[in-house]
Each structure stands twice: as structure tokens, then as C-alpha cells.
C-alpha atoms as a PDB file:
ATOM      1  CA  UNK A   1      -5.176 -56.592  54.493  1.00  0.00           C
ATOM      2  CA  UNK A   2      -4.775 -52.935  54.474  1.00  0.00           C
ATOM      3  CA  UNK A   3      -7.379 -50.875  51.818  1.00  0.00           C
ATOM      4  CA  UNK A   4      -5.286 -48.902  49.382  1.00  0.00           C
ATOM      5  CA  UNK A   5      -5.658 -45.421  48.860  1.00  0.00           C
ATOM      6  CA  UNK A   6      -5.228 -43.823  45.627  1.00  0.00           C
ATOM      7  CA  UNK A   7      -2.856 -41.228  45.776  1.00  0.00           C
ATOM      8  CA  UNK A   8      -4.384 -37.501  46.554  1.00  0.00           C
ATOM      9  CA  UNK A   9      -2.517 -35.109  44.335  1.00  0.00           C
ATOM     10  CA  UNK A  10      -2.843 -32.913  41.508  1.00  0.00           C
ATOM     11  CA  UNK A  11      -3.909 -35.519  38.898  1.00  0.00           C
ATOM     12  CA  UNK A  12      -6.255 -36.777  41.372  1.00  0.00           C
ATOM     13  CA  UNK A  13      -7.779 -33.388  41.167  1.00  0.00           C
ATOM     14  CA  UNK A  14      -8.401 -33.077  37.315  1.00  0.00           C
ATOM     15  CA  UNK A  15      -4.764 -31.108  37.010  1.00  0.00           C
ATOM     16  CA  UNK A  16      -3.327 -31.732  33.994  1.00  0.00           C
ATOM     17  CA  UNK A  17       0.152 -30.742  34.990  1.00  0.00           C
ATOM     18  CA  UNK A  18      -0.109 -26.633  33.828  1.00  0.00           C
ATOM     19  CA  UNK A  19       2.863 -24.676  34.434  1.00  0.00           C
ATOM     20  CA  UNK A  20       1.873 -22.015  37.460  1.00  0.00           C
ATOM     21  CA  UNK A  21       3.170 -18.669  37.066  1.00  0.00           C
ATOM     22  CA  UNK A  22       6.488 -17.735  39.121  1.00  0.00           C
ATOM     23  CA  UNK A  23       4.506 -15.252  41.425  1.00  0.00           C
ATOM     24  CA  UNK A  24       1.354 -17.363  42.310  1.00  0.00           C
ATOM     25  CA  UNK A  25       0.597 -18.179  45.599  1.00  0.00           C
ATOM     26  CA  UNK A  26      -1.536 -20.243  46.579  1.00  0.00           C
ATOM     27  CA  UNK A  27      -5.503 -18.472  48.604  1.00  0.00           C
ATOM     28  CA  UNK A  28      -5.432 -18.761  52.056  1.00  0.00           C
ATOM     29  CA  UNK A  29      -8.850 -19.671  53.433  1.00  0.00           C
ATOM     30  CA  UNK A  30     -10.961 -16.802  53.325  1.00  0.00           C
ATOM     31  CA  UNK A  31      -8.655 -14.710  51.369  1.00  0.00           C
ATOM     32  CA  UNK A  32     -10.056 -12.358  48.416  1.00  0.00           C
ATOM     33  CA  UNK A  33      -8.295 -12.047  45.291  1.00  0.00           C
ATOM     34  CA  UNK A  34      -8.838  -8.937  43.506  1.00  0.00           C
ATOM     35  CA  UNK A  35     -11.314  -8.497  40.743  1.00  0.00           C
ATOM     36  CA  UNK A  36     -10.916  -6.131  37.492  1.00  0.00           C
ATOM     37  CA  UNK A  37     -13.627  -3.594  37.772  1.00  0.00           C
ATOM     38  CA  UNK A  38     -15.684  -2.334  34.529  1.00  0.00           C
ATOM     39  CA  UNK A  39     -13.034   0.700  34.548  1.00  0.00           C
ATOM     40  CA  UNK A  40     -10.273  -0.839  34.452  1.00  0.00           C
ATOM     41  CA  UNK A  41     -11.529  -3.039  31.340  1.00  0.00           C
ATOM     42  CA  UNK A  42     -12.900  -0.350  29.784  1.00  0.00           C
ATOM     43  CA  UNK A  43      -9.367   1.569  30.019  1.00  0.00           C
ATOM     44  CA  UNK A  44      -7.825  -1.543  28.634  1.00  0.00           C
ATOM     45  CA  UNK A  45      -9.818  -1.615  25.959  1.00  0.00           C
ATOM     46  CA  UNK A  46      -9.493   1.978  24.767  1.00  0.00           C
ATOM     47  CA  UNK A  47      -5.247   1.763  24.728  1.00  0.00           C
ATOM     48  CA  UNK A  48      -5.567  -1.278  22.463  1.00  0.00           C
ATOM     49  CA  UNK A  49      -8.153   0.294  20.670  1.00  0.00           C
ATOM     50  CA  UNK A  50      -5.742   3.701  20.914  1.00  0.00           C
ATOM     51  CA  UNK A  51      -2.580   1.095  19.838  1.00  0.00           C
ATOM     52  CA  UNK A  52      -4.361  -0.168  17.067  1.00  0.00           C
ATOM     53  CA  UNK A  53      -5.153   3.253  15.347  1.00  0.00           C
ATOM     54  CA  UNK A  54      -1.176   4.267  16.184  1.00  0.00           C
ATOM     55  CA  UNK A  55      -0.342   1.021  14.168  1.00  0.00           C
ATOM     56  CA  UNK A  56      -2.755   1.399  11.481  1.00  0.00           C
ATOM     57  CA  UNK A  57      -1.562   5.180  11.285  1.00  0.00           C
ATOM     58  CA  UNK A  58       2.154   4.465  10.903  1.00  0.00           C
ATOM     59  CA  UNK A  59       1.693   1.340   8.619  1.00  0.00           C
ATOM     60  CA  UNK A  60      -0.102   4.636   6.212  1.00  0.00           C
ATOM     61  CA  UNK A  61       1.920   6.778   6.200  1.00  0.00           C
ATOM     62  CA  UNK A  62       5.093   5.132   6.091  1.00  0.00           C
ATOM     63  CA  UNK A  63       4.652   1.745   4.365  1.00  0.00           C
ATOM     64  CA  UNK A  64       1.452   1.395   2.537  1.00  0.00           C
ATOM     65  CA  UNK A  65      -0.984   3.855   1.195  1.00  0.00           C
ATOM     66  CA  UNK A  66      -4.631   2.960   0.138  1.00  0.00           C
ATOM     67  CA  UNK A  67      -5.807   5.451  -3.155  1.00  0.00           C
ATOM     68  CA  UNK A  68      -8.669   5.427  -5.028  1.00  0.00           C
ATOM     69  CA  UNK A  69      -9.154   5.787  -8.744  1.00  0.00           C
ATOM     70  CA  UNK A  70     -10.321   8.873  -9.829  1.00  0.00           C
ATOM     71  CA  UNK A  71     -10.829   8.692 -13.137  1.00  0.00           C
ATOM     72  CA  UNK A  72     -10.161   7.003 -16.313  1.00  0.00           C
ATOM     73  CA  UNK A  73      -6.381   8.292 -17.291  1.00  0.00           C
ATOM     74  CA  UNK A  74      -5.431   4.415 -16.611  1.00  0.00           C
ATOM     75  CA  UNK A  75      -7.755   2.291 -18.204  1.00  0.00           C
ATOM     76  CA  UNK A  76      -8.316  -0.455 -18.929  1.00  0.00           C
ATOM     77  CA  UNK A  77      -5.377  -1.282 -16.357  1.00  0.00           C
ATOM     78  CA  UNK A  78      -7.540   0.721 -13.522  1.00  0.00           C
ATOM     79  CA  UNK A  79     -11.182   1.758 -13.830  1.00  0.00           C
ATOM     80  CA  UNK A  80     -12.780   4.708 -12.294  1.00  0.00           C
ATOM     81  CA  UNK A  81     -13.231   3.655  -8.991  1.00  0.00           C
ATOM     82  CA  UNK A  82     -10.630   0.872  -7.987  1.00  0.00           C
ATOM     83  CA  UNK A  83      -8.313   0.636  -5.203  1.00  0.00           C
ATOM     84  CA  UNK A  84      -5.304  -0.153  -4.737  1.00  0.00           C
ATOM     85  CA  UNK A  85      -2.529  -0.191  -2.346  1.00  0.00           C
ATOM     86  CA  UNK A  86       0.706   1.694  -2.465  1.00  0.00           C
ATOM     87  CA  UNK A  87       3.817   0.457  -1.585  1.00  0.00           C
ATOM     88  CA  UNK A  88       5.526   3.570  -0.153  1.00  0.00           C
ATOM     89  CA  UNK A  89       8.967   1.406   0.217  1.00  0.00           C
ATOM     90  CA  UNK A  90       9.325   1.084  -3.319  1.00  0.00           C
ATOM     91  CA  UNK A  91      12.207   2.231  -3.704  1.00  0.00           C
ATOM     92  CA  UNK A  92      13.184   4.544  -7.031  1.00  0.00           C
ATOM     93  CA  UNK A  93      10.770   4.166  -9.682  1.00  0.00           C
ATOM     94  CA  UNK A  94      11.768   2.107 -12.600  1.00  0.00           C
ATOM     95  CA  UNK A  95      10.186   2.442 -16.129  1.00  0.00           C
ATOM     96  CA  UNK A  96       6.731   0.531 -16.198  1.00  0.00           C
ATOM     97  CA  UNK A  97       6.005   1.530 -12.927  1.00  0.00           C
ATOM     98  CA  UNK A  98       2.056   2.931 -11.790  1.00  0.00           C
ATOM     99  CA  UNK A  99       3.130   5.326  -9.326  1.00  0.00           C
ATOM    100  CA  UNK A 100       0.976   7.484  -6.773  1.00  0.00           C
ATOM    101  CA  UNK A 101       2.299  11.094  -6.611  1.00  0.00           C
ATOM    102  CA  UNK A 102       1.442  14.275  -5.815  1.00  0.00           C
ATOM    103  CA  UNK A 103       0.492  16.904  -8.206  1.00  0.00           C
ATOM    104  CA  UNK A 104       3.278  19.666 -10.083  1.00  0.00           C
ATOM    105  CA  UNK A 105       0.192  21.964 -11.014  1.00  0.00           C
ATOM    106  CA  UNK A 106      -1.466  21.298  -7.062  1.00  0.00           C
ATOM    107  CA  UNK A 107       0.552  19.578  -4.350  1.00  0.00           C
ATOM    108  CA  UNK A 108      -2.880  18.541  -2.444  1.00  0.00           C
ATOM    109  CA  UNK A 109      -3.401  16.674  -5.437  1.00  0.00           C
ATOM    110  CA  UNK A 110      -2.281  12.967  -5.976  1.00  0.00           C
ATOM    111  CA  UNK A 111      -2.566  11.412  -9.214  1.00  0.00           C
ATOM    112  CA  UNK A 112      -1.609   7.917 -10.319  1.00  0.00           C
ATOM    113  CA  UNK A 113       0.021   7.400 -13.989  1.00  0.00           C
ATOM    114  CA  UNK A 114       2.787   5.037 -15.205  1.00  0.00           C
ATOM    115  CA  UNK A 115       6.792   5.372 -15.574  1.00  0.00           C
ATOM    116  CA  UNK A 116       7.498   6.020 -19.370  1.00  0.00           C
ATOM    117  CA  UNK A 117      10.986   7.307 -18.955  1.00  0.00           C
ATOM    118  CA  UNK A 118      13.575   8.131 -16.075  1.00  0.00           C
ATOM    119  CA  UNK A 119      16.267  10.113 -15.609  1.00  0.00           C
ATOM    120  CA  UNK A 120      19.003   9.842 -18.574  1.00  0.00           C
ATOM    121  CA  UNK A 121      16.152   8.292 -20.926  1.00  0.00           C
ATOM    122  CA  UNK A 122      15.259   9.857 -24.371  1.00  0.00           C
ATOM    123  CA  UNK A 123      11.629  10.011 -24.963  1.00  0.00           C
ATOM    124  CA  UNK A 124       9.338  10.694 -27.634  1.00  0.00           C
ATOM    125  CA  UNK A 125       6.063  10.435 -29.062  1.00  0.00           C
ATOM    126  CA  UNK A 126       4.988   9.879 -32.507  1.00  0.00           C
ATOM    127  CA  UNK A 127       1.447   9.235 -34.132  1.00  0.00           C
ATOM    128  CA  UNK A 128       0.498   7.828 -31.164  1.00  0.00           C
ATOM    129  CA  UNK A 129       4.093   5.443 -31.121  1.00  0.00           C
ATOM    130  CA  UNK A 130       6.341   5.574 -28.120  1.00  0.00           C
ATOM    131  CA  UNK A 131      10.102   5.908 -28.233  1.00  0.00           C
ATOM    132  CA  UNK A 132      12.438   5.363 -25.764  1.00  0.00           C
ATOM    133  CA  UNK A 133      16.184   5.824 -26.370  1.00  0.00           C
ATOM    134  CA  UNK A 134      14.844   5.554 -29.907  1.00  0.00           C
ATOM    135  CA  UNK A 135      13.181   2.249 -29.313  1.00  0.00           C
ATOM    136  CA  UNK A 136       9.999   1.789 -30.109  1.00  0.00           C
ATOM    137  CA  UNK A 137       7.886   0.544 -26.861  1.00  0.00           C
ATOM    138  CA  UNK A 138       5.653  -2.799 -26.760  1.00  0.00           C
ATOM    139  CA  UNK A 139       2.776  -1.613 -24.733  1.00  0.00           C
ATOM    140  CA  UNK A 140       0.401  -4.330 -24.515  1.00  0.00           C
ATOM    141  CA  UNK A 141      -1.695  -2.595 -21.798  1.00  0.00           C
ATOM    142  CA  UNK A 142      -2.710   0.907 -23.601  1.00  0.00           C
ATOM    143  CA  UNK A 143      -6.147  -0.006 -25.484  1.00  0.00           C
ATOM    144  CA  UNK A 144      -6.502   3.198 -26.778  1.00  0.00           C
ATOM    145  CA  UNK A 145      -3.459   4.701 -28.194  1.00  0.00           C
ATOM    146  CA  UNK A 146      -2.851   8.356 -29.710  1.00  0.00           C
ATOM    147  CA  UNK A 147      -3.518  11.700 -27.700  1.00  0.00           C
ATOM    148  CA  UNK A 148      -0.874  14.513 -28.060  1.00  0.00           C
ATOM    149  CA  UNK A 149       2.743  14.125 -29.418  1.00  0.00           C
ATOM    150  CA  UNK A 150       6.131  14.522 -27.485  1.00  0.00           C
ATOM    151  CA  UNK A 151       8.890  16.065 -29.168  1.00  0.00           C
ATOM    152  CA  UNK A 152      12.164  14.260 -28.498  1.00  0.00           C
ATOM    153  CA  UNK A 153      14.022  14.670 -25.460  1.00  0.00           C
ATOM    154  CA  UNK A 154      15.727  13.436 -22.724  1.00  0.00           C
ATOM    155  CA  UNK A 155      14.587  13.208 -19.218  1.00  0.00           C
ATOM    156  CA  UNK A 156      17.032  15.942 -16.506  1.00  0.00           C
ATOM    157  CA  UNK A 157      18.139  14.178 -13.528  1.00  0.00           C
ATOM    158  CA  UNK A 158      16.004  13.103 -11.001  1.00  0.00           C
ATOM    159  CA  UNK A 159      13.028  13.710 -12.622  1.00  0.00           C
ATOM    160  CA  UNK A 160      10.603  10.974 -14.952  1.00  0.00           C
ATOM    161  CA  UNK A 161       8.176  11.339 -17.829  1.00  0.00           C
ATOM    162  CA  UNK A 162       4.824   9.687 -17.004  1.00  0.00           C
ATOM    163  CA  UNK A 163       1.646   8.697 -19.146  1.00  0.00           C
ATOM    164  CA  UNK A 164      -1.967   7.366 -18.731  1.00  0.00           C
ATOM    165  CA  UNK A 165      -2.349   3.989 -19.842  1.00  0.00           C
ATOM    166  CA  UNK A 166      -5.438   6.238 -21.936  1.00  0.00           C
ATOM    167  CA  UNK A 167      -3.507   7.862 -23.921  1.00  0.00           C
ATOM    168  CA  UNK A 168      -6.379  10.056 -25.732  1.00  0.00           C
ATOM    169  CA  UNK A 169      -8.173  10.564 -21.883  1.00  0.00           C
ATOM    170  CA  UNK A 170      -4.748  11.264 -19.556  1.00  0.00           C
ATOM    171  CA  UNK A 171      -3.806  15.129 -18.964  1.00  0.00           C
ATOM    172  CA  UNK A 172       0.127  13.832 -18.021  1.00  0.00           C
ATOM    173  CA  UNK A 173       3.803  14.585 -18.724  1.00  0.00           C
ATOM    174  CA  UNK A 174       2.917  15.485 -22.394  1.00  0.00           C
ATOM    175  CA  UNK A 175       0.491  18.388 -21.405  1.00  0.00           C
ATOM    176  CA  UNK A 176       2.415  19.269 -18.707  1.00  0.00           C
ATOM    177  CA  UNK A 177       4.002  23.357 -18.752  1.00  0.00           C
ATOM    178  CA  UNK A 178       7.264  21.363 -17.666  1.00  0.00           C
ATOM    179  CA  UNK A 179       6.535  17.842 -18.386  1.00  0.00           C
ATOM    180  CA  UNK A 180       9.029  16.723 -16.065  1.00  0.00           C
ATOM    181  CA  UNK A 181       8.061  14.801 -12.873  1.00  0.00           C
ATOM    182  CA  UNK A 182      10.609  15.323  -9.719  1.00  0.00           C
ATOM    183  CA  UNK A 183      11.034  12.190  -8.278  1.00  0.00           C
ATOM    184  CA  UNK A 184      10.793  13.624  -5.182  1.00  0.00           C
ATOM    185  CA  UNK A 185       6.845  13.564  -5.282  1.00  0.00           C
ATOM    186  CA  UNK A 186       6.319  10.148  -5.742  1.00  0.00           C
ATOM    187  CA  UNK A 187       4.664   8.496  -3.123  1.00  0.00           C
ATOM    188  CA  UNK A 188       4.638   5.075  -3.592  1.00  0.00           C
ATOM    189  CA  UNK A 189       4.039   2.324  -6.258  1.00  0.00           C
ATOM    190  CA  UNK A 190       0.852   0.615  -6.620  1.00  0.00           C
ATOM    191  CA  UNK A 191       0.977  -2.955  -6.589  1.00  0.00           C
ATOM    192  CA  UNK A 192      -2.579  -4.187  -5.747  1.00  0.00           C
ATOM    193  CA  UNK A 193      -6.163  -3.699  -6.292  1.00  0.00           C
ATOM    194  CA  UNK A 194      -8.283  -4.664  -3.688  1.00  0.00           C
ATOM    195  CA  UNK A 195     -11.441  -3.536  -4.134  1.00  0.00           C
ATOM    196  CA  UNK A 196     -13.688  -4.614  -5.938  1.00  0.00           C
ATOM    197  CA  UNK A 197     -13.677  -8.075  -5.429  1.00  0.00           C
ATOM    198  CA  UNK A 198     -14.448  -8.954  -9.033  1.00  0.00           C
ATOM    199  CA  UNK A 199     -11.144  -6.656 -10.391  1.00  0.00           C
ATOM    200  CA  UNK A 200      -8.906  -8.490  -7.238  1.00  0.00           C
ATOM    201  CA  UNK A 201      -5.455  -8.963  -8.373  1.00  0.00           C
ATOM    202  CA  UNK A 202      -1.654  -7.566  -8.799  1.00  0.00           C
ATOM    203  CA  UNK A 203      -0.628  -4.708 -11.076  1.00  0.00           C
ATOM    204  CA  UNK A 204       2.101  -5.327 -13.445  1.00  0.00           C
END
């Protein structure tokens, strides 16, 4: 009786049935395949590395913006020293908004306060009290209330009137020579802080 031989294939050779790119041939005996050399890693390595910083570069400056706290204008709703990310995509700012924008007294100067009043809105401030379209505002995150009054008025197109959330420690729309903010300086709203760990968390 004939011996049977198992079958010499593939699976007899540990394959485990892998697809095999289109262009693969398979090594003649004695042939060399050619090996990356250290250079041509090393150059691969530095256009990822050169992609990466593009990506990380554009995602900044077009989508969202990390910023520091600098002081305590916004407490207790930011501390000196958070950060937080700004969403540059936004969109127009609505009242309630913390916004990142730059400056009207220094234009290399970003400063982060909150949306009191936009465009069309009558705003004032009282003893402390804030009105808007004569409504008196429930602001359950300013611990300290009071700082300089606002005589009533109402907010020119395309501009806002911004506060600190520290009303007696925020130099904002009230101190302002015009204490209107174009809404063309905004640069995003902040909707996260991320650093520390302990302070993690959305900002409403």
C-alpha cells in the first residue's frame, strides 16, 4: 500500500493564508532585496515629525487655541493660572459666553472675560446689579459682586459688552475709554480647562 504524503503547500508551511501585495514577486535564489539604510529612516522620520508640527500648527491657529490664565478678572470660574482651550469655530458669541480676544487698548494683548451683552442689548449696571434689556441678571458664578457702575445703554452693532466674573478685580467693558468690544477680535470661546488636573472640567 502506497505511504501518503501530506500535502506540501502553504499551510504546510505555517502560512496562514495572508493576502500578498499585487506587486510581490516572489526571490529568485540568490537574489537581494533592498534594505532601507539609516538615511532613508532618518528622512522618514523627520517629514512625519515635519507633518506632525504642520498638523498641530493648523489645528492652532484655525480650530483650537490653548491660553493661559493670567490673572484673577475670572474667578472663581478661572484661577490665575488655568488653561483652557479655545474653540476658534465658535461661531458668534452669544451672551454668557468666556471668550478669548485680543486687546482694544493693545492688539498683542489677549484677554479672556465673559459675554454680558451683544449687539441690540441694553445694558446697565447698578450697585453692583446687572441689567439687561432692563432685566435683572441671575449670575450664579460672580462671588464677588460690585466694582464700577455702567450707565444705561445699548450695545452698536457688531460690537459686545464684556465683564470679569470679579467684578471688583476685572479692568473690562466698564473701564473701557469705549467700552465697546468689536466682535471682530474675538478669537475663540473657551470651553475647557485642562490643566490642572485637579480644576479638569467644561466651562459653562
Amino acid at each position: 500500500m502506497a505511504e501518503e504524503h501530506p500535502q506540501q503547500g502553504p499551510e504546510a508551511a505555517g502560512d496562514t493564508g495572508g493576502v500578498l501585495p499585487p506587486d510581490y514577486s516572489t526571490p529568485t535564489p540568490g537574489e537581494k532585496r533592498p534594505q532601507k539604510t539609516p538615511g532613508r529612516n532618518i528622512l522618514e522620520f523627520l517629514i512625519i515629525l515635519a507633518a506632525a508640527a504642520l498638523f498641530a500648527y493648523a489645528l492652532q491657529a484655525f480650530v483650537v487655541k490653548p491660553f493661559q490664565i493670567p490673572s484673577g478678572s475670572m474667578e472663581p470660574t478661572l484661577m490665575p493660572g488655568d488653561r483652557v482651550l479655545v474653540n476658534r469655530l465658535a461661531g458668534k458669541p452669544q451672551r454668557g459666553d468666556i471668550i478669548v480676544f485680543r486687546s482694544p487698548m493693545d492688539p498683542n494683548t489677549d484677554f479672556i472675560k465673559r459675554v454680558i451683552a451683544v449687539e441690540g442689548d441694553t445694558i446697565e449696571v447698578r450697585n453692583g446689579a446687572v441689567l439687561v434689556n432692563n432685566e435683572p441678571q441671575v449670575e450664579d458664578y460672580v462671588e464677588h459682586a460690585g466694582g464700577e457702575d455702567f450707565h444705561f445703554n445699548r450695545v452698536p452693532p457688531g460690537m459686545l459688552f464684556v465683564m470679569g466674573d470679579n467684578r471688583v478685580n476685572s479692568r473690562d467693558s466698564r473701564y473701557w475709554k469705549d467700552p465697546w468690544l468689536p466682535v471682530d477680535a474675538v478669537i475663540g470661546k473657551a470651553f475647557f480647562i485642562y490643566w490642572p488636573p485637579s480644576r479638569l472640567g467644561v466651562l459653562h
